[in-house]
N, C-alpha and C. Protein backbone atom coordinates (compact mmCIF):
# COMPACT_ATOMS: atom_id res chain seq x y z
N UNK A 1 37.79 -15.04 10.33
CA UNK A 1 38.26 -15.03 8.97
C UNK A 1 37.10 -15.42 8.03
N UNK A 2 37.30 -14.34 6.88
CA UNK A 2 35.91 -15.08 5.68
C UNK A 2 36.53 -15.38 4.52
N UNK A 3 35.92 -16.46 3.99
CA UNK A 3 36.68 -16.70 2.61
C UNK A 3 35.40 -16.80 2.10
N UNK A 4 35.63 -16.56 1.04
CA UNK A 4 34.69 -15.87 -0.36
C UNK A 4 35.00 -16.25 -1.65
N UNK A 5 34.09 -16.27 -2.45
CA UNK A 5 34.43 -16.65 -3.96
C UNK A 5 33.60 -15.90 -4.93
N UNK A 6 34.14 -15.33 -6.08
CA UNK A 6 33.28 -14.93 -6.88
C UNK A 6 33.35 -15.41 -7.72
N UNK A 7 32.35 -15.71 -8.34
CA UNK A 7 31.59 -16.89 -9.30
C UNK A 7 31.37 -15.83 -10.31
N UNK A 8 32.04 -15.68 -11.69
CA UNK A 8 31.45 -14.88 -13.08
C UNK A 8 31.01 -15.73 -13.67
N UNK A 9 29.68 -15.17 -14.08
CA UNK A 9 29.21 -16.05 -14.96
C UNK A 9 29.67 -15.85 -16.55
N UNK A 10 30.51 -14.80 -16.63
CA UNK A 10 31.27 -14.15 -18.02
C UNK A 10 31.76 -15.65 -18.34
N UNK A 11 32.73 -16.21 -17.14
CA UNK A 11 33.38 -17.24 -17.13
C UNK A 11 32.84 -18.11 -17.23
N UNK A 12 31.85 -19.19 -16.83
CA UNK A 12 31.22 -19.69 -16.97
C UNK A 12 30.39 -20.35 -17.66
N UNK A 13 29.90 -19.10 -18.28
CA UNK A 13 28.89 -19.50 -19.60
C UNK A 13 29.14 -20.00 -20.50
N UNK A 14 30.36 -19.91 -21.36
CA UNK A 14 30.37 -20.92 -22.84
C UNK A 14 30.30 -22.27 -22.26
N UNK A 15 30.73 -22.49 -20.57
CA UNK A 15 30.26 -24.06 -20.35
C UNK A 15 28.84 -24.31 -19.89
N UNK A 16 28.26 -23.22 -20.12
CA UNK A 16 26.76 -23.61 -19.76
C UNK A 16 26.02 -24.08 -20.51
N UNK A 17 26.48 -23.66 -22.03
CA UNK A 17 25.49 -23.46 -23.54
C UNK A 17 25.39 -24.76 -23.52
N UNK A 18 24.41 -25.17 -24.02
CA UNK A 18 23.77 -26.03 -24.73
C UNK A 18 23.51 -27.29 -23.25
N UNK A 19 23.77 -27.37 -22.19
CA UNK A 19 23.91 -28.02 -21.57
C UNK A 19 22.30 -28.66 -20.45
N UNK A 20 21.83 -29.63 -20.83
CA UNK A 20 20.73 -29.86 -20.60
C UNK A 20 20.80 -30.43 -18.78
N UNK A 21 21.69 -31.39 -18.55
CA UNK A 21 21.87 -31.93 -17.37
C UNK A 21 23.03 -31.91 -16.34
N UNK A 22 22.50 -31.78 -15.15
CA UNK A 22 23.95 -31.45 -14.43
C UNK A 22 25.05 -32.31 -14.83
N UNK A 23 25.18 -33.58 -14.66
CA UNK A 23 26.21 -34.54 -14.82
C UNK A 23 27.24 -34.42 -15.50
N UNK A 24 26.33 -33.77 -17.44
CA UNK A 24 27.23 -33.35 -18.23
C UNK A 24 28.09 -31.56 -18.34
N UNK A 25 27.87 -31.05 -17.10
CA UNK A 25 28.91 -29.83 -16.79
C UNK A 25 30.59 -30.19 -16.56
N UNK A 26 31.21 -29.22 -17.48
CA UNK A 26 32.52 -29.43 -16.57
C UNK A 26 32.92 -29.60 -15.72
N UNK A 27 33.92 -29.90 -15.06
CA UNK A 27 34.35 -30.10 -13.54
C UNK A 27 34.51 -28.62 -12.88
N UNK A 28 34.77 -27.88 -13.36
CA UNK A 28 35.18 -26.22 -12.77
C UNK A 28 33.70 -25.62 -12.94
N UNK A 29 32.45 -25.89 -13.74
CA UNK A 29 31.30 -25.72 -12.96
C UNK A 29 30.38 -26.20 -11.90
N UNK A 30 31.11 -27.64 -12.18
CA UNK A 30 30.31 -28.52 -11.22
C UNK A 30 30.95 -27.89 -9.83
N UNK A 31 32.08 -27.73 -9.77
CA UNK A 31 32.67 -27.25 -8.43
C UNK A 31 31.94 -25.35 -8.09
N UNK A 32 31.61 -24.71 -8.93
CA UNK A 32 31.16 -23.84 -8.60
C UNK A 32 30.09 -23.97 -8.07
N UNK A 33 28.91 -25.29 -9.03
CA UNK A 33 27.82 -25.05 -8.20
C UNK A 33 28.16 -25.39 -6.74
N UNK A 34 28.84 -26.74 -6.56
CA UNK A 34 28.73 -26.83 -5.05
C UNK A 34 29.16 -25.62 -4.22
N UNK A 35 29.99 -24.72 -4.52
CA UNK A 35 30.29 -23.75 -3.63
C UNK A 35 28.90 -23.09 -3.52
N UNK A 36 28.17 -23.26 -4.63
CA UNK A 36 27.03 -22.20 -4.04
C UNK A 36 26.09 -22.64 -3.23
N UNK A 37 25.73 -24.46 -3.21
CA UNK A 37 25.65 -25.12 -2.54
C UNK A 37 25.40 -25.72 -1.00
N UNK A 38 26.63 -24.81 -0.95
CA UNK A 38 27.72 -25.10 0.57
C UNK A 38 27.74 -23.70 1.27
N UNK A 39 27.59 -22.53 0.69
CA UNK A 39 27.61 -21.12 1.21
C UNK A 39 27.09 -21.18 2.67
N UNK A 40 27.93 -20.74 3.65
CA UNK A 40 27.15 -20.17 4.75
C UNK A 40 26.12 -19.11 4.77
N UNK A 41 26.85 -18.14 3.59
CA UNK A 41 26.02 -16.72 2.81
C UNK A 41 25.86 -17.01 1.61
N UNK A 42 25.14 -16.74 0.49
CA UNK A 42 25.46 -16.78 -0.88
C UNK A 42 24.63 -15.27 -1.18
N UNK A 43 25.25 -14.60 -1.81
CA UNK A 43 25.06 -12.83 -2.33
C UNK A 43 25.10 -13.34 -3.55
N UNK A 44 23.78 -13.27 -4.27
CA UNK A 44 23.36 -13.70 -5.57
C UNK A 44 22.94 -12.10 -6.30
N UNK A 45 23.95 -11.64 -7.40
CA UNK A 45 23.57 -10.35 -7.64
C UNK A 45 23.50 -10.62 -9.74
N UNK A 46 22.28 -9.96 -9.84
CA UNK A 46 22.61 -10.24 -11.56
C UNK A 46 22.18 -8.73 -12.56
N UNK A 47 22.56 -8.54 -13.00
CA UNK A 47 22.23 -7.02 -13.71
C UNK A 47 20.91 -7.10 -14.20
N UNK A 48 20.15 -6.49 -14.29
CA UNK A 48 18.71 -6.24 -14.75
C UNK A 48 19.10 -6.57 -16.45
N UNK A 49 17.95 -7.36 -17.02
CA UNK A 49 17.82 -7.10 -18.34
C UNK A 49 16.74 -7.67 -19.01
N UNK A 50 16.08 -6.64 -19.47
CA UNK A 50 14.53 -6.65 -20.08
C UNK A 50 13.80 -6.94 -18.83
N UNK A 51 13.59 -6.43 -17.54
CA UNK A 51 12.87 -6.22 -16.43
C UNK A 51 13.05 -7.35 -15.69
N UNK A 52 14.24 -8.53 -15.50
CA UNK A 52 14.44 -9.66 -14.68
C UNK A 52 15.84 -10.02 -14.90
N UNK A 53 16.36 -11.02 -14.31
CA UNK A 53 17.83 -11.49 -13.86
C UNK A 53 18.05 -11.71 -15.59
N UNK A 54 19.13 -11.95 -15.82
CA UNK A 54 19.75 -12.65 -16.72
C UNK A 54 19.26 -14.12 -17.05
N UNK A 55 19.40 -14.41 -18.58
CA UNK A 55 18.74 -15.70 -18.71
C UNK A 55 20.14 -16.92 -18.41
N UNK A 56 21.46 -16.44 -18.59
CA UNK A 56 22.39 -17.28 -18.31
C UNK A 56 22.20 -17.20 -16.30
N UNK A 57 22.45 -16.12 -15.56
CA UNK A 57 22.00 -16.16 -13.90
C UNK A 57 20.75 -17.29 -13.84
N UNK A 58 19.52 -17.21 -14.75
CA UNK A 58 18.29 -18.39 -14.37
C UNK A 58 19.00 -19.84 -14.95
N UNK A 59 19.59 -19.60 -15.68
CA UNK A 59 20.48 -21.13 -16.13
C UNK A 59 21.47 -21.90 -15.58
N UNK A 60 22.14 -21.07 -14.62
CA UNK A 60 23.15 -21.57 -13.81
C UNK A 60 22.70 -22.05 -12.73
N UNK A 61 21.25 -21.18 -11.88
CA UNK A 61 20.16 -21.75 -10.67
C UNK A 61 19.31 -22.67 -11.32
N UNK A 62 19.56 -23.11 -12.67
CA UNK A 62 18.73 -24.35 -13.42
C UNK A 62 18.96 -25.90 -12.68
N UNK A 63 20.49 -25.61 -12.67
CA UNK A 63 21.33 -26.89 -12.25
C UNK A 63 21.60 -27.41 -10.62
N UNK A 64 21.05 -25.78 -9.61
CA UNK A 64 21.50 -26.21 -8.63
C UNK A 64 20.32 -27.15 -7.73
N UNK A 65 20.35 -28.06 -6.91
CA UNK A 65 19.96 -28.93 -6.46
C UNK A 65 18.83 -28.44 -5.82
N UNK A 66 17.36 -29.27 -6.06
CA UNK A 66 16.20 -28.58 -5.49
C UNK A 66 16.01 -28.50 -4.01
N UNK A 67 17.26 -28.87 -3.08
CA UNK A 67 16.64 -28.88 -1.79
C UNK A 67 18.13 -28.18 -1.40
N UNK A 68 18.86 -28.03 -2.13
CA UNK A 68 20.23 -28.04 -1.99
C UNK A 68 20.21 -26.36 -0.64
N UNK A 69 19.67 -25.43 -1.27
CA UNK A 69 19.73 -24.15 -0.35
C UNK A 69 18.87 -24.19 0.54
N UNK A 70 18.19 -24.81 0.67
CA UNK A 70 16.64 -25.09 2.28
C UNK A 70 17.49 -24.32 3.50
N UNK A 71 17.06 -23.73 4.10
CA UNK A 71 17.87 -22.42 5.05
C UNK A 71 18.52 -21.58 5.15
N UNK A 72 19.35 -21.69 3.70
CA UNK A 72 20.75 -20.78 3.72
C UNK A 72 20.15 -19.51 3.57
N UNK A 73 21.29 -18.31 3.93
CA UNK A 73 21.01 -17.44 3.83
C UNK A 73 21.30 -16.74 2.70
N UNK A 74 20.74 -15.54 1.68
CA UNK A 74 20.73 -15.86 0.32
C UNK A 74 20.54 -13.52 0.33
N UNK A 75 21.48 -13.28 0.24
CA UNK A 75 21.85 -11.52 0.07
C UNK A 75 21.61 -11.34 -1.34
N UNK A 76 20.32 -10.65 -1.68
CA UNK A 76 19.79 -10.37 -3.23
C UNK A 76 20.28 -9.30 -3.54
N UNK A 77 20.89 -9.20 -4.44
CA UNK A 77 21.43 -7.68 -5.01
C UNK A 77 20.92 -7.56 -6.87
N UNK A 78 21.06 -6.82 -7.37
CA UNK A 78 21.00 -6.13 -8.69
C UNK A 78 21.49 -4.75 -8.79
N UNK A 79 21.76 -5.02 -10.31
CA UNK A 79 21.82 -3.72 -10.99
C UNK A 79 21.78 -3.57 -12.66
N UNK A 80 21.68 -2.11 -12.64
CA UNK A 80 20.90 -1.59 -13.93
C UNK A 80 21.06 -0.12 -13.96
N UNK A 81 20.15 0.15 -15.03
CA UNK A 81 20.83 1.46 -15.80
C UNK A 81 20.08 2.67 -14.91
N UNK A 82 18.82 2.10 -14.15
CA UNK A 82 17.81 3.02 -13.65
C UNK A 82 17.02 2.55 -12.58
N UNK A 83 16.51 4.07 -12.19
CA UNK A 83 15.50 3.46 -10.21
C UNK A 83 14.80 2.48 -10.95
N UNK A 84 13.93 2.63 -12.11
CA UNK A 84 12.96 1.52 -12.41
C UNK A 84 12.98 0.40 -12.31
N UNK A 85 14.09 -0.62 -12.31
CA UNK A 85 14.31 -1.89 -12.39
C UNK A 85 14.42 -2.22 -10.30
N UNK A 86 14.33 -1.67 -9.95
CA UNK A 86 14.55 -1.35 -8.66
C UNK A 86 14.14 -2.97 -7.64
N UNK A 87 12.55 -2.91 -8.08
CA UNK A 87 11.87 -4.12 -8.03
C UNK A 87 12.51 -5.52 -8.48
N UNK A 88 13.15 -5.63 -9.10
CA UNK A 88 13.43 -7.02 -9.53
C UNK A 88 14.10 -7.94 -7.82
N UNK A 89 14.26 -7.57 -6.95
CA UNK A 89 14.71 -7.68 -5.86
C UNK A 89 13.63 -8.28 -5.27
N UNK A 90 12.21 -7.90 -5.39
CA UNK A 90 10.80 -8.17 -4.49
C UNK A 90 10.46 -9.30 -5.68
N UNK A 91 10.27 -8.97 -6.67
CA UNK A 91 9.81 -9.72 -8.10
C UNK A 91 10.12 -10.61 -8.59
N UNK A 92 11.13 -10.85 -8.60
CA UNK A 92 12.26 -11.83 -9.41
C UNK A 92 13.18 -12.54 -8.48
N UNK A 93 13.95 -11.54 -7.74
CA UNK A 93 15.29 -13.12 -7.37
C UNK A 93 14.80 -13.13 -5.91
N UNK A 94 13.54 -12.76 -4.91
CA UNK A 94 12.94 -13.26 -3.72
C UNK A 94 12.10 -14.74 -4.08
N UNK A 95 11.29 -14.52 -5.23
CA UNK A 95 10.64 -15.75 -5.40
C UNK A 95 11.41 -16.78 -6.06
N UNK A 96 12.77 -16.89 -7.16
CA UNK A 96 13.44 -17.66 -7.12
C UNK A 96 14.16 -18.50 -6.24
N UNK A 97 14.39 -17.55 -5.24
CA UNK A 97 15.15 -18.14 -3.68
C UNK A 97 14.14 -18.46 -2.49
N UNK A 98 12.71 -18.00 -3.03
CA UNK A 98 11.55 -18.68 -2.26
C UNK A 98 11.63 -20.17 -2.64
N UNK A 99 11.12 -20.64 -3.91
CA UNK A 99 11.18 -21.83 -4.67
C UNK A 99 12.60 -22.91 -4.10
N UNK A 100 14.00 -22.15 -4.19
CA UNK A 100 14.43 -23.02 -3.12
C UNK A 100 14.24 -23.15 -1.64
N UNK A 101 13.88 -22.42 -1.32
CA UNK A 101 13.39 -22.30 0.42
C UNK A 101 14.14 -21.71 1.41
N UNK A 102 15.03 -21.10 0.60
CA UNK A 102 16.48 -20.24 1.09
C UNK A 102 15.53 -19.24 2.03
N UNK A 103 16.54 -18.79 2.59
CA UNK A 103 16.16 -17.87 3.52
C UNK A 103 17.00 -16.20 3.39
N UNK A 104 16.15 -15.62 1.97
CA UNK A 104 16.27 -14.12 1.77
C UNK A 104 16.89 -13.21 2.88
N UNK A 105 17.92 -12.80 2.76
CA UNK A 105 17.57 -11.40 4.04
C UNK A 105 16.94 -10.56 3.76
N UNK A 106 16.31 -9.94 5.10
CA UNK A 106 15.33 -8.87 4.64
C UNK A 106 15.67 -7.77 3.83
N UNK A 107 17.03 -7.29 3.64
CA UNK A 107 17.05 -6.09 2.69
C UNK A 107 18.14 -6.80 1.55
N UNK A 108 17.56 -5.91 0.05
CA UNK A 108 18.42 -6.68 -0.46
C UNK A 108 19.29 -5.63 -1.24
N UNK A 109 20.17 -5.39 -2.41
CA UNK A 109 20.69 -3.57 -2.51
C UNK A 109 20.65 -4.07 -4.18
N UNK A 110 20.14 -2.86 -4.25
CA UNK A 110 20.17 -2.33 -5.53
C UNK A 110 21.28 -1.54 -6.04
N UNK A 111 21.73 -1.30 -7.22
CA UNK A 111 22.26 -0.02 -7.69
C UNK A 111 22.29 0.45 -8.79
N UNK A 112 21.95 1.66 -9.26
CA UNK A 112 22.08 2.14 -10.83
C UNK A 112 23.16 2.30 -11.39
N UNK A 113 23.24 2.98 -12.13
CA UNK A 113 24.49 3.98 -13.10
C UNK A 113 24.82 4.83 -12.11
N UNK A 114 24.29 5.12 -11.32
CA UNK A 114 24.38 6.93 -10.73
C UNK A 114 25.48 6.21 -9.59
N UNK A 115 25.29 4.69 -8.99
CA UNK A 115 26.18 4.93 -8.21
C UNK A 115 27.37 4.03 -8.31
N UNK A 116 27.64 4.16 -9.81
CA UNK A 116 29.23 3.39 -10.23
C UNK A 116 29.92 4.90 -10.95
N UNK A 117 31.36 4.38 -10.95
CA UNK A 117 32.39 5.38 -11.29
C UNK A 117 33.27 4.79 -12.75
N UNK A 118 32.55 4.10 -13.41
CA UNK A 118 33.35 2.80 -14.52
C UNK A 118 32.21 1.69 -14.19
N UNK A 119 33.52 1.18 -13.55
CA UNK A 119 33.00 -0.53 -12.97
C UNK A 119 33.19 -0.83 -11.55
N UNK A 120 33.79 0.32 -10.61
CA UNK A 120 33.65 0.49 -9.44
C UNK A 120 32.68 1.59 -9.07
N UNK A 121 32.08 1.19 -6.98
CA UNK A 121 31.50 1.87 -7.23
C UNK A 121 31.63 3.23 -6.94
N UNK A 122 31.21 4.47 -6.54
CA UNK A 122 31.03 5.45 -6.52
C UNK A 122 31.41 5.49 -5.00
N UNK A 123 32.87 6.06 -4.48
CA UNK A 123 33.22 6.38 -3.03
C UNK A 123 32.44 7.77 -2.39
N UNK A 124 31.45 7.09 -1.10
CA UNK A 124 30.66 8.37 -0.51
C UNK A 124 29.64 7.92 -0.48
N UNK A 125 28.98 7.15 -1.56
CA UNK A 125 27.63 6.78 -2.33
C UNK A 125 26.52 6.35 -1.63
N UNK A 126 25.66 7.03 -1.08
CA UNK A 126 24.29 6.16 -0.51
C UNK A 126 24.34 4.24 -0.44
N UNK A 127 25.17 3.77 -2.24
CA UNK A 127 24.84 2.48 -1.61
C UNK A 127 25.79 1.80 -0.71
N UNK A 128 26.94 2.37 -0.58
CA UNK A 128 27.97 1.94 0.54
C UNK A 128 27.04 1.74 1.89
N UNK A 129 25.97 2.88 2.48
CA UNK A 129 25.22 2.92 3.07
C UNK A 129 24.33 1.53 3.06
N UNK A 130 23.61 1.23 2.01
CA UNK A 130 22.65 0.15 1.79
C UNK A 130 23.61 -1.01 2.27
N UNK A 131 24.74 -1.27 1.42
CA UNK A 131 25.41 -2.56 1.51
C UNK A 131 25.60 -2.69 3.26
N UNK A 132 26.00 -1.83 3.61
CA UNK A 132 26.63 -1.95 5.43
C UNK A 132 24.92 -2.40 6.22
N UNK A 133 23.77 -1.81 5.71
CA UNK A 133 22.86 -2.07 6.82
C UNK A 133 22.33 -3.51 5.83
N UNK A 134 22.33 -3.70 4.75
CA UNK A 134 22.05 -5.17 4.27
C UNK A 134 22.46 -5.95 5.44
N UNK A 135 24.00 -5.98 5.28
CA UNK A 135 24.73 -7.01 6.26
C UNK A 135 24.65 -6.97 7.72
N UNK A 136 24.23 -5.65 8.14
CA UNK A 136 24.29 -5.53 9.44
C UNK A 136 22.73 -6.11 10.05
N UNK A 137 21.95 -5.90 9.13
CA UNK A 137 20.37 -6.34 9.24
C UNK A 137 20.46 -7.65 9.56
N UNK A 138 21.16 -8.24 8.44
CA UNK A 138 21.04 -9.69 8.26
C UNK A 138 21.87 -10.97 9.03
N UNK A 139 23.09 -10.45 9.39
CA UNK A 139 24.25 -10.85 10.13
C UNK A 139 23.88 -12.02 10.80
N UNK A 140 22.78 -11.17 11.84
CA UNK A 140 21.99 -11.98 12.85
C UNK A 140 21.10 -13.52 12.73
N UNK A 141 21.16 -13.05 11.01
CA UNK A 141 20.05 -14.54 10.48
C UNK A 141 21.23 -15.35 10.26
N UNK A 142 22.06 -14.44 9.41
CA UNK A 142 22.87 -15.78 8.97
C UNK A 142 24.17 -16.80 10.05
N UNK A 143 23.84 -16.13 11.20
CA UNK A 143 24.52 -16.93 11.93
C UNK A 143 23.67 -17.44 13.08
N UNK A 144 22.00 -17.41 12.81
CA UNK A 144 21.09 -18.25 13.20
C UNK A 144 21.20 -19.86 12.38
N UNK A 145 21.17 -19.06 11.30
CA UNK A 145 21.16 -20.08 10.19
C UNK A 145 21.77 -21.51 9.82
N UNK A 146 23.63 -20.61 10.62
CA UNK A 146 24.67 -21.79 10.68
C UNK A 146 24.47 -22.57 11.40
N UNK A 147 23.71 -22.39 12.66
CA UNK A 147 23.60 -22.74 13.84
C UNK A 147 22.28 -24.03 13.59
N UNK A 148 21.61 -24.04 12.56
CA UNK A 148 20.25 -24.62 12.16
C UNK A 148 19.98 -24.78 11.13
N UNK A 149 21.07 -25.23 10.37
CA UNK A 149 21.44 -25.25 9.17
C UNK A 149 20.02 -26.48 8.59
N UNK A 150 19.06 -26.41 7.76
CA UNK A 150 18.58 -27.44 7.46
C UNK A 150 18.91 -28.45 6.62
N UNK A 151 18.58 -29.84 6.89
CA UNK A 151 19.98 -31.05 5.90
C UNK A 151 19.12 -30.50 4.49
N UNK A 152 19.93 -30.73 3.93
CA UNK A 152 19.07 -30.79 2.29
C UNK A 152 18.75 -32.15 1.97
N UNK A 153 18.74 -33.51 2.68
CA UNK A 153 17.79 -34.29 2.47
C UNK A 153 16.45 -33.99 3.13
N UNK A 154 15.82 -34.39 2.15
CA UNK A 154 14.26 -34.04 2.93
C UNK A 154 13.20 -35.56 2.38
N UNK A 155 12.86 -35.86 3.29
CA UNK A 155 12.07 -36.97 3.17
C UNK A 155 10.69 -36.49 2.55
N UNK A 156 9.72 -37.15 2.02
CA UNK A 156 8.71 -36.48 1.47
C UNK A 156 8.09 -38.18 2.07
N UNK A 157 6.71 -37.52 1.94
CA UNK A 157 5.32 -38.56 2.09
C UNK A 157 4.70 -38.63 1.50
């Protein structure tokens, strides 16, 4: 059995504004961050805009704890209007989830316009394809992972 949560940041955000320190977040964000926290998986996906994640997506990973993801396994996705933004996957949210020390899977999925139908996506679609070998690629880490989970205390010298 998997249980899952999706985290909008639509929702989210008017409690983000202005908000300098974790402490002072609501209780229904503070509980989100820990879920992200706590993820066995966390699939971190943010729409392209002006060639990188969202500045509310970098504001919400503002708050989460600097040692807090050390191993987890961390499924990069985006999307946008075009192939061009394609990169933000290698560029942008690999070295954010480097900086926590998360552990990227190797593929991460993209998708444009071309392969939504509205706001769902496009049945048939090449990325149905991507999404199945993402997970199937990665499967293997992330249940290395559980298995070797690293503490997020970390002693320093």
């Amino acid at each position: 059995m998997v249980d899952s949560r999706l985290i909008e940041l639509t929702e989210l955000g008017p409690s983000l504004a202005g908000v300098l320190h974790r402490e002072d977040l609501p209780p229904h964000v503070e509980e989100a961050l820990v879920d992200i926290e706590t993820a066995d998986l966390l699939v971190a996906a943010s729409p392209v805009y002006r060639a990188s994640f969202t500045g509310l997506f970098k504001h919400l990973f503002d708050f989460v704890g600097q040692y807090a993801l050390v191993g987890q396994p961390v499924l990069v996705a985006a999307t946008s209007g075009g192939e061009r933004h394609a990169l933000i996957i290698e560029h942008q949210l690999r070295p954010l989830f480097g900086f926590f020390q998360s552990l990227t899977l190797p593929l991460g999925v993209y998708a444009s316009t071309t392969d939504f139908d509205g706001h769902r996506l496009r049945d048939g679609g090449s990325i149905h394809q991507r999404i199945d070998q993402a997970v199937t690629r990665g499967l293997p880490l992330v249940e290395q992972a559980a298995r070797q989970r690293v503490s997020p205390h970390v002693s320093t010298w």
